[in-house]
N, C-alpha and C. Protein backbone atom coordinates (compact mmCIF):
# COMPACT_ATOMS: atom_id res chain seq x y z
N UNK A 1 6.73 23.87 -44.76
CA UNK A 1 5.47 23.47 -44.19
C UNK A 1 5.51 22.01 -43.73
N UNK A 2 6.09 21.40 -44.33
CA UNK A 2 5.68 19.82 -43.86
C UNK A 2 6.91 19.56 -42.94
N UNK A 3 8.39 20.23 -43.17
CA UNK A 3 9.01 20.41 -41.63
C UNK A 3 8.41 20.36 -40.39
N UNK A 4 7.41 21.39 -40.57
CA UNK A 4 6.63 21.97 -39.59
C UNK A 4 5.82 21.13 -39.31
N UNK A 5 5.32 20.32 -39.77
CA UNK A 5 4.10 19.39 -39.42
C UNK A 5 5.07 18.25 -38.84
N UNK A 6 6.18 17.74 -39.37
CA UNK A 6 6.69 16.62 -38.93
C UNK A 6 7.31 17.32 -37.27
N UNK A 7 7.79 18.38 -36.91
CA UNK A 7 8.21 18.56 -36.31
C UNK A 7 7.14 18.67 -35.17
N UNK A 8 5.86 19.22 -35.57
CA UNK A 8 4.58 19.09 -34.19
C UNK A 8 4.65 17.74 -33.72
N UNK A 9 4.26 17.10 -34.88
CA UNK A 9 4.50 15.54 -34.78
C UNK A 9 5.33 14.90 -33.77
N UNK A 10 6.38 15.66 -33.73
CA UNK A 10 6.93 14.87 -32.52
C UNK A 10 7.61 15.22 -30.95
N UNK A 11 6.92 16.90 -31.47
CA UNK A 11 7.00 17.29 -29.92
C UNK A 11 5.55 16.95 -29.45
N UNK A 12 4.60 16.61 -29.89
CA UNK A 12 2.94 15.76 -29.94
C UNK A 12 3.54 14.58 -29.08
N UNK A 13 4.51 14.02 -29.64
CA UNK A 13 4.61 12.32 -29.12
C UNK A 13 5.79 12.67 -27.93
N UNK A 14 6.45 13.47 -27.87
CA UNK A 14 7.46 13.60 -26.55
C UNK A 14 6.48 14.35 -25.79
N UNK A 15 5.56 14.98 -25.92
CA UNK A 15 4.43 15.11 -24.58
C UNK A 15 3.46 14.24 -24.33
N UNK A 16 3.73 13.27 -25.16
CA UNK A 16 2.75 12.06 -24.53
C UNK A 16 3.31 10.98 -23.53
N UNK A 17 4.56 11.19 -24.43
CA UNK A 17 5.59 9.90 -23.24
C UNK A 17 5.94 11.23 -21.93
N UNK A 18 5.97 12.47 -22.16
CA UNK A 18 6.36 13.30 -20.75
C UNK A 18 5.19 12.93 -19.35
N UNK A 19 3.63 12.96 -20.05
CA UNK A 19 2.66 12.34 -19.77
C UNK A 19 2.45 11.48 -19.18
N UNK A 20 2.68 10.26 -19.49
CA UNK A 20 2.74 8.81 -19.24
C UNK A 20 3.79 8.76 -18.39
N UNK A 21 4.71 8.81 -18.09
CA UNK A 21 6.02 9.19 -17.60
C UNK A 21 5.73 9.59 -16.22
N UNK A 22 5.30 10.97 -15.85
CA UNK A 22 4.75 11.64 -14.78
C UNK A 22 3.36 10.29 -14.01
N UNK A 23 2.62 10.59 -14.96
CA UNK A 23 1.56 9.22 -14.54
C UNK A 23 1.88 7.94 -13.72
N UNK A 24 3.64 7.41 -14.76
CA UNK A 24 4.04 6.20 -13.82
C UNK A 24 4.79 6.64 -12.24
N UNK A 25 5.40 7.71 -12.48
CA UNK A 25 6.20 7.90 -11.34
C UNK A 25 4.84 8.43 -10.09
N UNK A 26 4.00 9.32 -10.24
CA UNK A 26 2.77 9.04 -9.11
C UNK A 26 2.25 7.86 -8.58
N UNK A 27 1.68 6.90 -9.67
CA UNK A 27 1.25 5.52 -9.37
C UNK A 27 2.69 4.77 -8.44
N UNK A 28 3.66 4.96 -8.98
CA UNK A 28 4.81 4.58 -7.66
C UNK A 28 4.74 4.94 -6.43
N UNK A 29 4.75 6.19 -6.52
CA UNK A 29 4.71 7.05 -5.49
C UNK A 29 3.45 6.56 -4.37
N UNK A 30 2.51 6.85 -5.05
CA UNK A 30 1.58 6.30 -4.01
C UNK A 30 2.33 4.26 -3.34
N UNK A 31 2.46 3.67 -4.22
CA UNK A 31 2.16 2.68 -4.11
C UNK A 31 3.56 2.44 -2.82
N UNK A 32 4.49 3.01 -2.99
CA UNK A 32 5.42 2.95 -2.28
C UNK A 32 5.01 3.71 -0.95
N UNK A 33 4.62 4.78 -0.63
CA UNK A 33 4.56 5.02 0.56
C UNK A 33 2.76 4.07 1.03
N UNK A 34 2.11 3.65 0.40
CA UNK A 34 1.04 2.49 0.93
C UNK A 34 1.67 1.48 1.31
N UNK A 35 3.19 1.21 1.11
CA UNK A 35 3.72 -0.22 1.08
C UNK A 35 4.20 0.47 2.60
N UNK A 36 4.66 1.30 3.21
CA UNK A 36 5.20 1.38 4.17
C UNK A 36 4.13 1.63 5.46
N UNK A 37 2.69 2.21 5.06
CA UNK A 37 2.35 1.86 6.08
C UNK A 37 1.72 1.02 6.03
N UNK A 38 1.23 -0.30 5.23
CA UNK A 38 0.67 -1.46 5.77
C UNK A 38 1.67 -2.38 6.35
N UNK A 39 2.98 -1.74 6.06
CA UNK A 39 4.42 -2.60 7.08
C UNK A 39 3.99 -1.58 8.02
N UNK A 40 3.84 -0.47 8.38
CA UNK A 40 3.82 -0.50 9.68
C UNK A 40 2.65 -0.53 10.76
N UNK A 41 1.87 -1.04 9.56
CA UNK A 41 0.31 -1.25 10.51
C UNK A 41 1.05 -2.72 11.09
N UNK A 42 1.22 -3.49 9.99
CA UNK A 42 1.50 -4.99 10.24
C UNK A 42 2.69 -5.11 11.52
N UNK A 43 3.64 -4.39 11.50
CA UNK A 43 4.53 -4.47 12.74
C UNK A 43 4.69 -3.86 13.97
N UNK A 44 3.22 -2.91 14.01
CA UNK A 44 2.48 -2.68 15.26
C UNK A 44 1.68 -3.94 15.76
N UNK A 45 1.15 -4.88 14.60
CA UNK A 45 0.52 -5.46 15.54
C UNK A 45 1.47 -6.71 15.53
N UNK A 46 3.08 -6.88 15.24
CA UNK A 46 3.93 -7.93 15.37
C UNK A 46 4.18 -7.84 16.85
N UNK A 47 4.42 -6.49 16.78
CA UNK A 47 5.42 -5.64 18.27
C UNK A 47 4.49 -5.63 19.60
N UNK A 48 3.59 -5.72 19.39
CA UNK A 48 2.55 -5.34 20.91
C UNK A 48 2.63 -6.84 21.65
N UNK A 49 2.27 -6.47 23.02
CA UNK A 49 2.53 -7.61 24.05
C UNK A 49 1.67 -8.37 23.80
N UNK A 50 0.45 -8.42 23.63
CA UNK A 50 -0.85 -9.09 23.35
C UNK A 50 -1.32 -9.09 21.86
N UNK A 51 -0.88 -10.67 21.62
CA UNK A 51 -1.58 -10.73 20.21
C UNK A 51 -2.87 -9.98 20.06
N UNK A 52 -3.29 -9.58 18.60
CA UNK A 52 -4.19 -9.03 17.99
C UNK A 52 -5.39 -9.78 18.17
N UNK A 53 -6.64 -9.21 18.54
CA UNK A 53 -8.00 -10.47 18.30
C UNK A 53 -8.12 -10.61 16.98
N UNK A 54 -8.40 -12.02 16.67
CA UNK A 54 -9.05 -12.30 15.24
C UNK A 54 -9.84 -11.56 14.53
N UNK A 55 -9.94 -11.25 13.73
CA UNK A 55 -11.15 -10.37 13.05
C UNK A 55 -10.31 -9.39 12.12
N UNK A 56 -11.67 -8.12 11.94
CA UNK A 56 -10.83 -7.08 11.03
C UNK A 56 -10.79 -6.11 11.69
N UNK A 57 -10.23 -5.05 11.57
CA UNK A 57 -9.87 -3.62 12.10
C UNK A 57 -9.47 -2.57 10.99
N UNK A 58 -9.96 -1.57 11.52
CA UNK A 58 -9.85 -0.85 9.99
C UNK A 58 -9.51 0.74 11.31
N UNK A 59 -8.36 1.10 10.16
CA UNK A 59 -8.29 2.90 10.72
C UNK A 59 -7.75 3.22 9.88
N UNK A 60 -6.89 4.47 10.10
CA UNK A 60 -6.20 5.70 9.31
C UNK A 60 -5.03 5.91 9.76
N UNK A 61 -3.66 6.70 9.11
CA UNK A 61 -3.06 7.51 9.11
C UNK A 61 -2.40 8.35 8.33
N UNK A 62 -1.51 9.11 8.82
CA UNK A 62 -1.12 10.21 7.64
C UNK A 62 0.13 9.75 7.58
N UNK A 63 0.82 9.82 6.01
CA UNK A 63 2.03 9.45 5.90
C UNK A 63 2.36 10.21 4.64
N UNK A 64 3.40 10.50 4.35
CA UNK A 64 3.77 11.39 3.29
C UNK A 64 2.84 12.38 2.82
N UNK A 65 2.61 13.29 4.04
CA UNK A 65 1.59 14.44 3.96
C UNK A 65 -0.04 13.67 3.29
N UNK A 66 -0.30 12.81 3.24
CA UNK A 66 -1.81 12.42 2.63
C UNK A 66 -2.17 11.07 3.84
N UNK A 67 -3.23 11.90 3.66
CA UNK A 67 -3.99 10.57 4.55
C UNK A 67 -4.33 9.17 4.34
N UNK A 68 -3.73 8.15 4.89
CA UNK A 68 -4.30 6.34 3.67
C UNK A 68 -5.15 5.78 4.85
N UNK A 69 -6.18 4.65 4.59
CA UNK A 69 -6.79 4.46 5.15
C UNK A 69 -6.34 2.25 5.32
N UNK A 70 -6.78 1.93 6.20
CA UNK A 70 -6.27 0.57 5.97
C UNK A 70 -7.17 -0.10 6.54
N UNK A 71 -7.15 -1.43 6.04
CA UNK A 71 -7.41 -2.76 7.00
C UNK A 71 -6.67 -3.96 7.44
N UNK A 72 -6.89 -4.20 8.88
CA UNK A 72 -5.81 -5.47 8.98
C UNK A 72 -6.71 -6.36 9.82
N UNK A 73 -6.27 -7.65 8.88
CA UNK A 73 -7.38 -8.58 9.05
C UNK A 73 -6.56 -9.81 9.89
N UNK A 74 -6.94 -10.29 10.90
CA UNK A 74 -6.02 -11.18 11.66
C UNK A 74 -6.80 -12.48 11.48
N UNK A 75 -6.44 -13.90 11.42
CA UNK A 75 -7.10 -14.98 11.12
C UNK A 75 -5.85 -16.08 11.65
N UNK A 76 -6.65 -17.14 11.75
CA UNK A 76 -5.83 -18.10 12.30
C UNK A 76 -5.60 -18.91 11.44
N UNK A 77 -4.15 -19.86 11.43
CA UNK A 77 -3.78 -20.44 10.32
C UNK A 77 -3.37 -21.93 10.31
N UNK A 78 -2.78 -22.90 9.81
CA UNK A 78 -3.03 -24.26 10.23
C UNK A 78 -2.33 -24.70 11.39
N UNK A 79 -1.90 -23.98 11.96
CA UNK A 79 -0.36 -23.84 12.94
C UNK A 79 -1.13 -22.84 14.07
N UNK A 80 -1.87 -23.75 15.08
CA UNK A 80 -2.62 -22.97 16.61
C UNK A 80 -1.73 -22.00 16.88
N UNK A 81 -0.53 -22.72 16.43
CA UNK A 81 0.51 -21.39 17.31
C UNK A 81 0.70 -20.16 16.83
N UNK A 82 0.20 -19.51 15.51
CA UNK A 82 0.45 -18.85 14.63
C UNK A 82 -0.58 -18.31 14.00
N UNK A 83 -0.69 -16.92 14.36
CA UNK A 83 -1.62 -15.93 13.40
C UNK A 83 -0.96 -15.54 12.14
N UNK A 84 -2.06 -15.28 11.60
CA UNK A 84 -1.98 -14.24 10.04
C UNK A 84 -2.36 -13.12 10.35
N UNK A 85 -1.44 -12.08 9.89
CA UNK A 85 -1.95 -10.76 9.53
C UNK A 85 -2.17 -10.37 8.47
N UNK A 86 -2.97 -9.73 7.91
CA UNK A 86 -3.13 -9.42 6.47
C UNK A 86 -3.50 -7.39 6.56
N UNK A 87 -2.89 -6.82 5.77
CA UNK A 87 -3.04 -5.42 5.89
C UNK A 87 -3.14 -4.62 4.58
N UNK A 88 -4.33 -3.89 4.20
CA UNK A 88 -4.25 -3.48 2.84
C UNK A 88 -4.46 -2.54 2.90
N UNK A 89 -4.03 -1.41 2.35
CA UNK A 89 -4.34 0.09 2.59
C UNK A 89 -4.58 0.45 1.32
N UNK A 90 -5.49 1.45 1.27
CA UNK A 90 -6.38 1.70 0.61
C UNK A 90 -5.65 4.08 0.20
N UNK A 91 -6.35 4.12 -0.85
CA UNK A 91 -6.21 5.71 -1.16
C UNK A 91 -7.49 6.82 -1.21
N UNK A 92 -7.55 7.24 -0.89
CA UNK A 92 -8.68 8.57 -0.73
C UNK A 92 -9.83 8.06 -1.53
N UNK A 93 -9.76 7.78 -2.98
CA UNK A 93 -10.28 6.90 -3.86
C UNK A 93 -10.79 5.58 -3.33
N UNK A 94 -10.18 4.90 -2.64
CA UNK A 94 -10.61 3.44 -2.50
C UNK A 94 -9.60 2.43 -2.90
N UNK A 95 -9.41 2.88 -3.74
CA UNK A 95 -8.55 1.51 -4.08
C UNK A 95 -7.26 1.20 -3.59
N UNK A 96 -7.19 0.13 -3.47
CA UNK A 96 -5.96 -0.45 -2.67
C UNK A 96 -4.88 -0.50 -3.32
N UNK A 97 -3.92 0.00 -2.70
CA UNK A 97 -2.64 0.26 -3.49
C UNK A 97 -1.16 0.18 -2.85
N UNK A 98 -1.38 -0.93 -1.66
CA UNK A 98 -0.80 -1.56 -0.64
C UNK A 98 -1.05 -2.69 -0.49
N UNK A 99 -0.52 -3.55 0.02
CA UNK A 99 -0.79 -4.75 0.89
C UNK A 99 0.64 -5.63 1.29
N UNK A 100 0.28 -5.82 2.71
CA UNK A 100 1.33 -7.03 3.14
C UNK A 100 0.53 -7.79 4.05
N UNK A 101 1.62 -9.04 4.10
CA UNK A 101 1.28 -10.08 4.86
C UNK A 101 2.37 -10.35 6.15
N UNK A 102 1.62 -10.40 7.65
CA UNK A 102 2.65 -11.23 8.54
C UNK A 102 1.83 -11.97 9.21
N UNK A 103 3.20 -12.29 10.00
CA UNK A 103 3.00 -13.98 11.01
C UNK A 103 3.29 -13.51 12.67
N UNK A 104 2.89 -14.27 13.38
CA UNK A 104 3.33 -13.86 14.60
C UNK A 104 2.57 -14.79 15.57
N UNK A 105 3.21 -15.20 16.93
CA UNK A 105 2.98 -16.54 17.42
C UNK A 105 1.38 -15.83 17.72
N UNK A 106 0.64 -16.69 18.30
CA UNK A 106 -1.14 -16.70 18.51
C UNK A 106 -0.63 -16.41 20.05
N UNK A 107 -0.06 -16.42 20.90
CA UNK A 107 -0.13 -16.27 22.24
C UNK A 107 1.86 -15.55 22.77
N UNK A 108 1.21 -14.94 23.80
CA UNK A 108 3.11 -14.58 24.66
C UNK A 108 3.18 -15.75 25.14
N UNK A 109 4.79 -15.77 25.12
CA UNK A 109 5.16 -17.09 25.97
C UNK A 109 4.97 -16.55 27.51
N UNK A 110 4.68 -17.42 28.47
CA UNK A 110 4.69 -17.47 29.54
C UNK A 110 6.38 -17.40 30.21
């Protein structure tokens, strides 16, 4: 009998860490494919001919079969010549579980 109890005991605690375990590798999961598209929100707006207007912009896309939602916030920085991008993407939920930062000149060269 008390075999038996010690032994629940610790298939009890190897399904808690199996648990927790699964839990961390999702929270990755998300967080890693959010990391790729606020890089590629951010290097759409590196790559385009015409800097970004200042302000915020907010849309969607689908990436690893689920839909993320983002914002990228453009602002000017102590350097005229030089925007900020800021991009945080967000999960069905809300919460943000992404973010990057870029740079990119404020104007095309002539």
């Amino acid at each position: 009998m008390v075999a038996l109890a010690v032994f629940s005991l610790a298939v009890l605690a190897l399904l808690r860490l199996e648990t927790a375990t699964i839990r961390g590798a999702t929270t990755l999961d998300d967080s890693l494919i959010a990391g790729l598209v606020a890089r590629n929100v951010a290097n759409d707006a590196i790559t385009e001919a015409q800097p970004p207007v200042a302000g915020r912009t907010a849309g969607s896309e689908v990436n690893g079969g689920r839909a993320w939602n983002w914002v990228r916030n453009v602002r000017a920085t102590g350097n005229a010549s030089i925007v900020r991008i800021d991009v945080a993407v967000t999960n069905p939920a809300g919460q943000i579980v992404g973010r990057t930062v870029a740079i990119r000149p404020a104007d095309t060269p002539q």
